[in-house]
PDB file of N, CA and C in Angstrom:
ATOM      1  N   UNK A   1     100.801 111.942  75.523  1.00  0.00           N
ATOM      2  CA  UNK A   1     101.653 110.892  76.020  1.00  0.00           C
ATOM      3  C   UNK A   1     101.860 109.887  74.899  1.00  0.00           C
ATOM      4  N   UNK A   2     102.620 109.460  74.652  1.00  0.00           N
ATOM      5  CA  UNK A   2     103.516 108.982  73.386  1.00  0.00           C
ATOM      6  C   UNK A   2     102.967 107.343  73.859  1.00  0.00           C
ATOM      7  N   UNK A   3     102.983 106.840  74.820  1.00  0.00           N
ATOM      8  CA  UNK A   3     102.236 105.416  75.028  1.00  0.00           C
ATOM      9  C   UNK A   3     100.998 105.353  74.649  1.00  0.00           C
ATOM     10  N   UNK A   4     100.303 106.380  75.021  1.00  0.00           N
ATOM     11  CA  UNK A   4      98.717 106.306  74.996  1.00  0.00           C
ATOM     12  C   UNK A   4      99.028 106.400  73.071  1.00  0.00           C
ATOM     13  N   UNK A   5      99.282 107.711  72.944  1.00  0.00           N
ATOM     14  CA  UNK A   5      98.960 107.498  71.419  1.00  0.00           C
ATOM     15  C   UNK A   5      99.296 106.457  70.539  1.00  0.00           C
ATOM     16  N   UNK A   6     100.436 105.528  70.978  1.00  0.00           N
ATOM     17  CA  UNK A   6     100.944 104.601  70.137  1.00  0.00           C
ATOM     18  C   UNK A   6      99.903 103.216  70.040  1.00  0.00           C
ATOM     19  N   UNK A   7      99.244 103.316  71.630  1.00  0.00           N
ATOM     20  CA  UNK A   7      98.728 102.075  71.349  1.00  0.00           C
ATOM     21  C   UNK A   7      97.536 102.597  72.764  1.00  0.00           C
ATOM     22  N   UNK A   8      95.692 103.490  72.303  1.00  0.00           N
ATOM     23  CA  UNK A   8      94.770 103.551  72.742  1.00  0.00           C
ATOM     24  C   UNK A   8      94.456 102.940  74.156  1.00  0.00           C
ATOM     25  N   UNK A   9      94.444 101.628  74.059  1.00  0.00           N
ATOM     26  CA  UNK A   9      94.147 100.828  74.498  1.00  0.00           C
ATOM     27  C   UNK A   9      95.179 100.159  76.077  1.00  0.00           C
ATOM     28  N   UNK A  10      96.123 100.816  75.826  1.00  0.00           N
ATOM     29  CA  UNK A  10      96.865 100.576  77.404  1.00  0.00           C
ATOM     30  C   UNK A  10      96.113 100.872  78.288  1.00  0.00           C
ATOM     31  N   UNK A  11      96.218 100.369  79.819  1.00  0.00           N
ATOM     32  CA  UNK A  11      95.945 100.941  80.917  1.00  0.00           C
ATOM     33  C   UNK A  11      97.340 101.042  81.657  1.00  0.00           C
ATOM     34  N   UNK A  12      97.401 102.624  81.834  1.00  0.00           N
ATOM     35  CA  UNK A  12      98.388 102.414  83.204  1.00  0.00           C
ATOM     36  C   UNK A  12      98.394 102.568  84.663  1.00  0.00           C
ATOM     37  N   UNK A  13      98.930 101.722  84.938  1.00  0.00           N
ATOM     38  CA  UNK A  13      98.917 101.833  86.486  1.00  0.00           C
ATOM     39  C   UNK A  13      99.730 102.366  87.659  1.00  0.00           C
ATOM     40  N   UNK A  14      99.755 103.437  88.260  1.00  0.00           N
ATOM     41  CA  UNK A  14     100.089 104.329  89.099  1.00  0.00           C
ATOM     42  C   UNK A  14      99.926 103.430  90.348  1.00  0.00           C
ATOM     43  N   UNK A  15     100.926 103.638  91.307  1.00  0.00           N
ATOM     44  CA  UNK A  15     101.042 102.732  92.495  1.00  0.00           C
ATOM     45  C   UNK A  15     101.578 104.078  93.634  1.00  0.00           C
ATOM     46  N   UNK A  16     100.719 104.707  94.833  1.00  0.00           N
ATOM     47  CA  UNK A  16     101.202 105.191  95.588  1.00  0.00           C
ATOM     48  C   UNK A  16     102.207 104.781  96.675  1.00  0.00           C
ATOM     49  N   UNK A  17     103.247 105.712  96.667  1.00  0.00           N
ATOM     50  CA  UNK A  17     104.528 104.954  97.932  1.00  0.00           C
ATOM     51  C   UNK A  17     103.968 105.236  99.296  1.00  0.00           C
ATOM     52  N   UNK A  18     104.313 104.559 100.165  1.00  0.00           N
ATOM     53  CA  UNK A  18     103.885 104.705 101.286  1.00  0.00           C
ATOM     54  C   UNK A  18     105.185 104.660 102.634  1.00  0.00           C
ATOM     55  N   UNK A  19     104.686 104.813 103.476  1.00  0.00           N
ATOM     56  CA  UNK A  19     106.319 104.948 104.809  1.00  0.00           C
ATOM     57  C   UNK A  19     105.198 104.661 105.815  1.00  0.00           C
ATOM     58  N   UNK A  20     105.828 103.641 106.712  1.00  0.00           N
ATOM     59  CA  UNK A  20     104.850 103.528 107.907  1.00  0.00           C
ATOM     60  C   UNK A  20     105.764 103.436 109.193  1.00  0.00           C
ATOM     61  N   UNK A  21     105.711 104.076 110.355  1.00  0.00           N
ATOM     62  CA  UNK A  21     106.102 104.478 111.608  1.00  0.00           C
ATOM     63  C   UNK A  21     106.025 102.948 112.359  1.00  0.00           C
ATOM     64  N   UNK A  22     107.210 102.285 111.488  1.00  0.00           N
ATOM     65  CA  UNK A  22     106.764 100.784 112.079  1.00  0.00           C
ATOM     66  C   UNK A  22     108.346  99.987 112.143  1.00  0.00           C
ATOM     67  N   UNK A  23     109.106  99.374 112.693  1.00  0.00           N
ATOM     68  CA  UNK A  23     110.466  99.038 112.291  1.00  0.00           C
ATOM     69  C   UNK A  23     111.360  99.847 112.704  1.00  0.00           C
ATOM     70  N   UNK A  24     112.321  98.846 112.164  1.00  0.00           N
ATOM     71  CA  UNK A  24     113.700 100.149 111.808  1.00  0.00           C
ATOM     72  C   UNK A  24     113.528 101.694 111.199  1.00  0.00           C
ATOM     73  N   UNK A  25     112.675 101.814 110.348  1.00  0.00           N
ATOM     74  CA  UNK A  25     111.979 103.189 109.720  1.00  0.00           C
ATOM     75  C   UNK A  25     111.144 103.977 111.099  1.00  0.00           C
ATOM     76  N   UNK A  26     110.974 103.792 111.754  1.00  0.00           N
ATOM     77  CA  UNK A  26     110.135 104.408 112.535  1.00  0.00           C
ATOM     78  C   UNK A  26     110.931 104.896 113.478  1.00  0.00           C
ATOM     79  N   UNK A  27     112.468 104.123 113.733  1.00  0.00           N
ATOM     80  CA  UNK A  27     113.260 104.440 114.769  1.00  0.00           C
ATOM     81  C   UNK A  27     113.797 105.401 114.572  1.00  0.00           C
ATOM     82  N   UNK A  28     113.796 105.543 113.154  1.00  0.00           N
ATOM     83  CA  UNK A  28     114.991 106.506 112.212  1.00  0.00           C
ATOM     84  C   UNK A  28     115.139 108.084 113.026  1.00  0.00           C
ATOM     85  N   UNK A  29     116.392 108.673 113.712  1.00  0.00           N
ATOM     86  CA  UNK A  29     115.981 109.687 113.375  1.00  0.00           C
ATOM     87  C   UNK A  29     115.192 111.055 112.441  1.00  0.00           C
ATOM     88  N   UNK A  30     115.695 110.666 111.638  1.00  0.00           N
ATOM     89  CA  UNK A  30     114.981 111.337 110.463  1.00  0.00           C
ATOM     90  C   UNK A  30     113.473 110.940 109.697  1.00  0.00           C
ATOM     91  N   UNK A  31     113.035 110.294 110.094  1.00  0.00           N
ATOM     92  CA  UNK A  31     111.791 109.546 109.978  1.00  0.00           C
ATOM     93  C   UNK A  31     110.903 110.621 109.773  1.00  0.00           C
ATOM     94  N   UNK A  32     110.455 111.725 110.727  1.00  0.00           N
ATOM     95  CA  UNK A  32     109.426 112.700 110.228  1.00  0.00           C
ATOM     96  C   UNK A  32     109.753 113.191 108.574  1.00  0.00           C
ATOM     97  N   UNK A  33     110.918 113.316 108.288  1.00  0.00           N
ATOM     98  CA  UNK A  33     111.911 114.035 107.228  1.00  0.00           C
ATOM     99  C   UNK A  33     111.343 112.673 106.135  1.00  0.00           C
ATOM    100  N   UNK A  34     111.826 111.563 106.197  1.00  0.00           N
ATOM    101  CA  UNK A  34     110.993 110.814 105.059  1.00  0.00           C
ATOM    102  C   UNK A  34     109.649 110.641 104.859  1.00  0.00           C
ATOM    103  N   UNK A  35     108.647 110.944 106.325  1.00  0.00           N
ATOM    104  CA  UNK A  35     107.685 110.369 105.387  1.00  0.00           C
ATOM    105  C   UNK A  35     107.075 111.803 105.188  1.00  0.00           C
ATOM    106  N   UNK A  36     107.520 113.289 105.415  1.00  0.00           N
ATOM    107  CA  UNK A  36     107.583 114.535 104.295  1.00  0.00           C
ATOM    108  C   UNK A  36     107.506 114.111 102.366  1.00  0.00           C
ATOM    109  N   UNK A  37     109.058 113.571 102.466  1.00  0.00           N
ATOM    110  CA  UNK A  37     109.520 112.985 101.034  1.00  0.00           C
ATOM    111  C   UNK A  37     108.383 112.276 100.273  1.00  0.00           C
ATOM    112  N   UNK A  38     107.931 111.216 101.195  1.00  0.00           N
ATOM    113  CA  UNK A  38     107.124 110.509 100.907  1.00  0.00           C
ATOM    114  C   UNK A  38     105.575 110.942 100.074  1.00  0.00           C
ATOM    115  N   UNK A  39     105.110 111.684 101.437  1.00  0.00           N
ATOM    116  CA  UNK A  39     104.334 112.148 101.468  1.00  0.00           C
ATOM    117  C   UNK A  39     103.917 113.097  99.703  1.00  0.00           C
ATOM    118  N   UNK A  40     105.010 113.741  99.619  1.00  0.00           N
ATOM    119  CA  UNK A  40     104.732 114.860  98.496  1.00  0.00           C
ATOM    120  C   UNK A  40     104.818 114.227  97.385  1.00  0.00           C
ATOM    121  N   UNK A  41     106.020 113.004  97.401  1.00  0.00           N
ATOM    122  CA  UNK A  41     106.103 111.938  96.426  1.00  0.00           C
ATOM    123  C   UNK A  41     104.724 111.202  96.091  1.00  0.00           C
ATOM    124  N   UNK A  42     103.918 111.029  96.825  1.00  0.00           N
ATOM    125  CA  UNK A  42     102.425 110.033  96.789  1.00  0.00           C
ATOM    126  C   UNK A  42     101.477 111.620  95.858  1.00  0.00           C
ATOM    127  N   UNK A  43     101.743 112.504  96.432  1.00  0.00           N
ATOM    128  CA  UNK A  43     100.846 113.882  95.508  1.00  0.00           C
ATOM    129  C   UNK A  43     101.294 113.971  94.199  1.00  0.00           C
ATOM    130  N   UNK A  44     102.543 113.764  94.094  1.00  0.00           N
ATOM    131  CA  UNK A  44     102.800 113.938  92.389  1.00  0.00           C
ATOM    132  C   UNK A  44     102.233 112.501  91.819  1.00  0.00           C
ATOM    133  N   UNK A  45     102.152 111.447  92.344  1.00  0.00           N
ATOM    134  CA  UNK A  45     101.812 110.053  91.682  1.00  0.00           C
ATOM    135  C   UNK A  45     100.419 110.610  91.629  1.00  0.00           C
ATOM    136  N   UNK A  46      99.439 111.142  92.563  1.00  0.00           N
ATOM    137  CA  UNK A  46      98.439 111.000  92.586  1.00  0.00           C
ATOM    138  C   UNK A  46      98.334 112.433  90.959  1.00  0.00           C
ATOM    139  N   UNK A  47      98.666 113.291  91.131  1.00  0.00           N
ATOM    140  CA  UNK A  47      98.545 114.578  89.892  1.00  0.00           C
ATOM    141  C   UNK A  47      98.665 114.217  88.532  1.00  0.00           C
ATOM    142  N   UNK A  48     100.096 112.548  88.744  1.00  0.00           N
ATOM    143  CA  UNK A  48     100.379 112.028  87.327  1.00  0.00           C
ATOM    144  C   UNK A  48      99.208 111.253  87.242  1.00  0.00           C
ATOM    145  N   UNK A  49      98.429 110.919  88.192  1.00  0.00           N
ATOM    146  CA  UNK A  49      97.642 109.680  87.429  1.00  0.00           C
ATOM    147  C   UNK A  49      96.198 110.451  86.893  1.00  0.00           C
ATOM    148  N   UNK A  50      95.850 111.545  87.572  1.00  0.00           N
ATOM    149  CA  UNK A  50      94.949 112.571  87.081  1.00  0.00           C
ATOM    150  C   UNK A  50      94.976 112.845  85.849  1.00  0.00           C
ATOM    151  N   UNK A  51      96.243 113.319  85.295  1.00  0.00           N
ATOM    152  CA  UNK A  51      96.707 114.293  84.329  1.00  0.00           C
ATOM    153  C   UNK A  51      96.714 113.475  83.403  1.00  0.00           C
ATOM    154  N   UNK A  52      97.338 112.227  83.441  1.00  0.00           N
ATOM    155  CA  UNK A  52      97.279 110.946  82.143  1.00  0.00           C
ATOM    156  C   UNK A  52      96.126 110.132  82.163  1.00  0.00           C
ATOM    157  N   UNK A  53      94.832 109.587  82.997  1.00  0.00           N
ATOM    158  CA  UNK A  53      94.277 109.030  83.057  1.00  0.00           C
ATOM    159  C   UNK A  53      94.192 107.863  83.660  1.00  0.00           C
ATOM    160  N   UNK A  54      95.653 107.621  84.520  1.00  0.00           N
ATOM    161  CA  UNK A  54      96.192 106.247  84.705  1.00  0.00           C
ATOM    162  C   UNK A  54      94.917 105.660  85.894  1.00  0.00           C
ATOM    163  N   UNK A  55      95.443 104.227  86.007  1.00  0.00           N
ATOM    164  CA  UNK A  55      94.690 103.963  87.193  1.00  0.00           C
ATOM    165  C   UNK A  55      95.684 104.225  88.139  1.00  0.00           C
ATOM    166  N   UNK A  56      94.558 104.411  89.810  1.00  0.00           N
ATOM    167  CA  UNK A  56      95.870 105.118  90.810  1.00  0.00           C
ATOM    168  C   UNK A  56      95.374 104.057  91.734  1.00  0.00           C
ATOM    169  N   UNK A  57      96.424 103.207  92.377  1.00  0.00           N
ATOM    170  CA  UNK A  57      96.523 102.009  93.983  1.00  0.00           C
ATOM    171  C   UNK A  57      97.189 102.929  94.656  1.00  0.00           C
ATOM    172  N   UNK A  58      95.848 103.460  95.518  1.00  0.00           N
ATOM    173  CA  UNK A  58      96.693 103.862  96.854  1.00  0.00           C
ATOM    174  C   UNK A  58      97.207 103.582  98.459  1.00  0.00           C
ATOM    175  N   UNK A  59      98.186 102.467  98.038  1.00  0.00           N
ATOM    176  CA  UNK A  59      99.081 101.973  99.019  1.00  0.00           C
ATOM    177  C   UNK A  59      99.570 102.759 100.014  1.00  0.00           C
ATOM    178  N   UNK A  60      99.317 103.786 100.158  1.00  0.00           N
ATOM    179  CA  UNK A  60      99.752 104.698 101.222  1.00  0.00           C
ATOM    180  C   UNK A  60      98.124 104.896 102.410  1.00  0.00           C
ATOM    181  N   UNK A  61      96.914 105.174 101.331  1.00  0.00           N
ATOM    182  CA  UNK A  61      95.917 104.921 102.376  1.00  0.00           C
ATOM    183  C   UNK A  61      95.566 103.403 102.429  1.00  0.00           C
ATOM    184  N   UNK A  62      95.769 102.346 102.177  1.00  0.00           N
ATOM    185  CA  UNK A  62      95.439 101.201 102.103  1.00  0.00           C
ATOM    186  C   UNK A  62      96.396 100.590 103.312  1.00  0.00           C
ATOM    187  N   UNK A  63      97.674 100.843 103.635  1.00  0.00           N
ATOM    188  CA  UNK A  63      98.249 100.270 104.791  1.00  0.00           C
ATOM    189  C   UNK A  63      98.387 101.617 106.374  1.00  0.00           C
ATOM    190  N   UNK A  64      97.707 103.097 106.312  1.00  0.00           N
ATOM    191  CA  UNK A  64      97.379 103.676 106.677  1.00  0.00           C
ATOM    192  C   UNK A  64      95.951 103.049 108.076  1.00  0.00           C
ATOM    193  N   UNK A  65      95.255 102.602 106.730  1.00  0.00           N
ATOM    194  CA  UNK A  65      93.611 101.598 107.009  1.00  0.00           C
ATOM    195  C   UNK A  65      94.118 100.244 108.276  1.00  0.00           C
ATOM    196  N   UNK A  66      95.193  99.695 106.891  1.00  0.00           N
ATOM    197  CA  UNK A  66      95.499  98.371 107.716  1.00  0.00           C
ATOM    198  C   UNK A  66      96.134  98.651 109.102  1.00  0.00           C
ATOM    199  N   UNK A  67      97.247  99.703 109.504  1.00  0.00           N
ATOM    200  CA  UNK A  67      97.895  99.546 111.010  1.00  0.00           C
ATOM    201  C   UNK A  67      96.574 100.455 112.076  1.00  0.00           C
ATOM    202  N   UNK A  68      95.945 101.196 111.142  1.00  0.00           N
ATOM    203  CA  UNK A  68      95.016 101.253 112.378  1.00  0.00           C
ATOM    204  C   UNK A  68      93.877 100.569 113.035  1.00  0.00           C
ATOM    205  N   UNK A  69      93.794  99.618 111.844  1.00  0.00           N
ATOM    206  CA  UNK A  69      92.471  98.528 112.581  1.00  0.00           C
ATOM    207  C   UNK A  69      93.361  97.349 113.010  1.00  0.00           C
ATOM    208  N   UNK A  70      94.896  97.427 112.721  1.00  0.00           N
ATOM    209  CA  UNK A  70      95.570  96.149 113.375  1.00  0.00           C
ATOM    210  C   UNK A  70      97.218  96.253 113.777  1.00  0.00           C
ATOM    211  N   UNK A  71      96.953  97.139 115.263  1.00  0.00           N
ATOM    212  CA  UNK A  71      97.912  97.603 115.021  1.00  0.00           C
ATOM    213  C   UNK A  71      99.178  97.126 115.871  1.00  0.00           C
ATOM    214  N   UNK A  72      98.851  95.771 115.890  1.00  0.00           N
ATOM    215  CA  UNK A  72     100.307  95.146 116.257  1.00  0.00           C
ATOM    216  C   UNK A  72     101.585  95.311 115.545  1.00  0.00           C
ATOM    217  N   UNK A  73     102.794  95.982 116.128  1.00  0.00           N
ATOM    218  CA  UNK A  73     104.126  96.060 116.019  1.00  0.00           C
ATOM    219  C   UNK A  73     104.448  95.113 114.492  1.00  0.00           C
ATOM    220  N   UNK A  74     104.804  95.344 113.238  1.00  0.00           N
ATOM    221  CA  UNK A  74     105.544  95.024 112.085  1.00  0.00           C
ATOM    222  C   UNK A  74     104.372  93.830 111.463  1.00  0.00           C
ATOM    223  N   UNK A  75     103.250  94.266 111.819  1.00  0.00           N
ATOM    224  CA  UNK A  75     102.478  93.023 111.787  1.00  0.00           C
ATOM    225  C   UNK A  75     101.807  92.930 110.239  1.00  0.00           C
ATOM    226  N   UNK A  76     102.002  94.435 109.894  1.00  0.00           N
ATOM    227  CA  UNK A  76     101.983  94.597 107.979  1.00  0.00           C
ATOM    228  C   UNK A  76     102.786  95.087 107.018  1.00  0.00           C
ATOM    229  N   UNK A  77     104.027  95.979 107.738  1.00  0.00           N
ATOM    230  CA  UNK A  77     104.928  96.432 106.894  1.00  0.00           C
ATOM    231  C   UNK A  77     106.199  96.173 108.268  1.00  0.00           C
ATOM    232  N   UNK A  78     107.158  94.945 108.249  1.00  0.00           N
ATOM    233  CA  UNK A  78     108.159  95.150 109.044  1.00  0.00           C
ATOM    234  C   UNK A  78     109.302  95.833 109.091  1.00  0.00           C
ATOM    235  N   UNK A  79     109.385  96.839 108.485  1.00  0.00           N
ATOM    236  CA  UNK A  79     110.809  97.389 108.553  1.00  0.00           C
ATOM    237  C   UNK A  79     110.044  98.826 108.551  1.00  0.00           C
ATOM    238  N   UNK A  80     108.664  99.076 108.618  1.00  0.00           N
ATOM    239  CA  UNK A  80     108.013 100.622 107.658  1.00  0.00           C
ATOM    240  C   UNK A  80     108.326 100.629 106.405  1.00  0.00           C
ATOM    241  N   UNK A  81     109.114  99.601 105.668  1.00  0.00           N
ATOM    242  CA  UNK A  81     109.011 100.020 104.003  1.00  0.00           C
ATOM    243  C   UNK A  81     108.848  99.051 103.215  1.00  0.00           C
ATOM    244  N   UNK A  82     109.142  97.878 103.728  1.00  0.00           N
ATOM    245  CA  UNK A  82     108.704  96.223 103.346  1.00  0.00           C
ATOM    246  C   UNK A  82     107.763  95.808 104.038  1.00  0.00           C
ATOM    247  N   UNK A  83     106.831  95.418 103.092  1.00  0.00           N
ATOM    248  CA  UNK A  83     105.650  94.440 103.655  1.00  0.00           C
ATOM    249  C   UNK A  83     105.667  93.472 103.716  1.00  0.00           C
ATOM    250  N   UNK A  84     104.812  92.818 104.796  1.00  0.00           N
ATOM    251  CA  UNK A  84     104.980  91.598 105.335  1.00  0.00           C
ATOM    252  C   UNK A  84     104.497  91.015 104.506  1.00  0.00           C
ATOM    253  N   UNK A  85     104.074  88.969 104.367  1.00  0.00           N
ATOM    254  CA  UNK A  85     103.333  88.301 102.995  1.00  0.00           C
ATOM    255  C   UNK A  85     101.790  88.809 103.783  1.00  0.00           C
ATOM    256  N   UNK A  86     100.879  89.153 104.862  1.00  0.00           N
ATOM    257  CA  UNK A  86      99.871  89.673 104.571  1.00  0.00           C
ATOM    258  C   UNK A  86      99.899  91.041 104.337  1.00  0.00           C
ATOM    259  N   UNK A  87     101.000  91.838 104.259  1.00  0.00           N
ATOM    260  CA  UNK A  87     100.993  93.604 103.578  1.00  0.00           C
ATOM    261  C   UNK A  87     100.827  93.121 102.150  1.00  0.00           C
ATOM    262  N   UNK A  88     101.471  92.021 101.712  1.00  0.00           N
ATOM    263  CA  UNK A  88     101.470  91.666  99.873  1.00  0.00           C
ATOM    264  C   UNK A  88     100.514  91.312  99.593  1.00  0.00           C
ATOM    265  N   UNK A  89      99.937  90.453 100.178  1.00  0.00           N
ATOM    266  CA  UNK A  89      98.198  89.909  99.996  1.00  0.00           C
ATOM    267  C   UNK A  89      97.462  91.200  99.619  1.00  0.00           C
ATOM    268  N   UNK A  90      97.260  91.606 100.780  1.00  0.00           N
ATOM    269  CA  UNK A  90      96.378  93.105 100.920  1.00  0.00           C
ATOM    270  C   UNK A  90      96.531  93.869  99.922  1.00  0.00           C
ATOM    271  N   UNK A  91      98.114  94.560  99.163  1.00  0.00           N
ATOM    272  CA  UNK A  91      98.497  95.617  97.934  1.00  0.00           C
ATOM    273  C   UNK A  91      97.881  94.173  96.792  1.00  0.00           C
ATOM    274  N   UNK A  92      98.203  93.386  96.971  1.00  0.00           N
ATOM    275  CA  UNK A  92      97.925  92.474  95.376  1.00  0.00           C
ATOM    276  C   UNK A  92      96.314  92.450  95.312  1.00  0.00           C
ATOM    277  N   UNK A  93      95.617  92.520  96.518  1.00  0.00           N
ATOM    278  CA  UNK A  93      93.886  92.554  96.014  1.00  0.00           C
ATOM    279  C   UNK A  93      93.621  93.666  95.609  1.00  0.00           C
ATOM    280  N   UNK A  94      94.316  94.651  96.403  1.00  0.00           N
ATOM    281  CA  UNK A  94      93.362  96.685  95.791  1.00  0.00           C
ATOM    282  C   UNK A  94      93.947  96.319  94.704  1.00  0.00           C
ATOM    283  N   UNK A  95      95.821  96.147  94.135  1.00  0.00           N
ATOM    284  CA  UNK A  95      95.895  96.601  92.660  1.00  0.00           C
ATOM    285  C   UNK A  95      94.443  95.875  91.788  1.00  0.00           C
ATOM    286  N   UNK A  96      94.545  94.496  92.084  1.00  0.00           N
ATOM    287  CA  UNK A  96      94.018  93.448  91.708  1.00  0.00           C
ATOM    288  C   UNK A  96      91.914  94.482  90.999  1.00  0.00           C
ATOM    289  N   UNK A  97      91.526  95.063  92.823  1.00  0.00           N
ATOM    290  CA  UNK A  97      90.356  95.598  92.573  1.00  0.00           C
ATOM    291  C   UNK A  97      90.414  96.653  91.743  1.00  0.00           C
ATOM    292  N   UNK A  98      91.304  97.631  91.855  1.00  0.00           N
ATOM    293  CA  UNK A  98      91.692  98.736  91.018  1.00  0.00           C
ATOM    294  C   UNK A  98      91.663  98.576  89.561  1.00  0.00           C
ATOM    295  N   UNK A  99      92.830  97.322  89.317  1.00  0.00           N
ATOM    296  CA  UNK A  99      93.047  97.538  87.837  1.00  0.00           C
ATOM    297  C   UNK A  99      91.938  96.720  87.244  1.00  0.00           C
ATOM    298  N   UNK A 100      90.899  95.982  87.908  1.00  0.00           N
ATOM    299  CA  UNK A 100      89.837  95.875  86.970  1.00  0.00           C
ATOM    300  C   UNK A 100      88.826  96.204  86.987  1.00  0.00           C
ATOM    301  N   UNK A 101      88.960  97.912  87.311  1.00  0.00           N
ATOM    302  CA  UNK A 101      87.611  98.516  87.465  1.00  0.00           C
ATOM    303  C   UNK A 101      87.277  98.862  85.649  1.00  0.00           C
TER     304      UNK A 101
END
């Protein structure tokens, strides 16, 4: 990888996508059909961050965690693809714990 070699010392950071059955997204007809997309999309992030070394935030099990211990209606991601300001809280501490492991 042409970053790593140019300059050792980078860290990169890999961010998993996530889709939550919550909102307008959840109403979607096609909704099983994205979070498929999704889904396979979060496996290649997870293979790239293997394969390069990156660090990996996985936002897909991290708001997974959050609607099942709280699972009031849009109460962390309101639309299923925008997070609410406590869905942002929550992704800004894991990156936060993540990237300074």
């Amino acid at each position: 990888m042409k970053t790593k070699e140019s300059n050792p010392s980078v860290k990169l950071v890999l961010c998993v996508p996530f889709l939550a059955k919550e909102g307008s997204a959840g109403l979607r007809v096609d909704y099983d059909e994205r979070k498929e997309m999704v889904t396979h999309l979060a496996g290649i992030v997870r293979e790239l961050a293997s394969e390069t070394g990156s660090t990996l935030v996985p936002f897909d099990e991290l708001f997974a965690k959050l609607i099942e211990k709280e699972p009031v209606p849009c109460y962390w991601i309101w639309d299923g693809i925008h997070p609410t300001p406590a869905g942002h809280r929550r992704m800004a501490n894991l990156w936060e714990k993540k990237v300074r492991l």
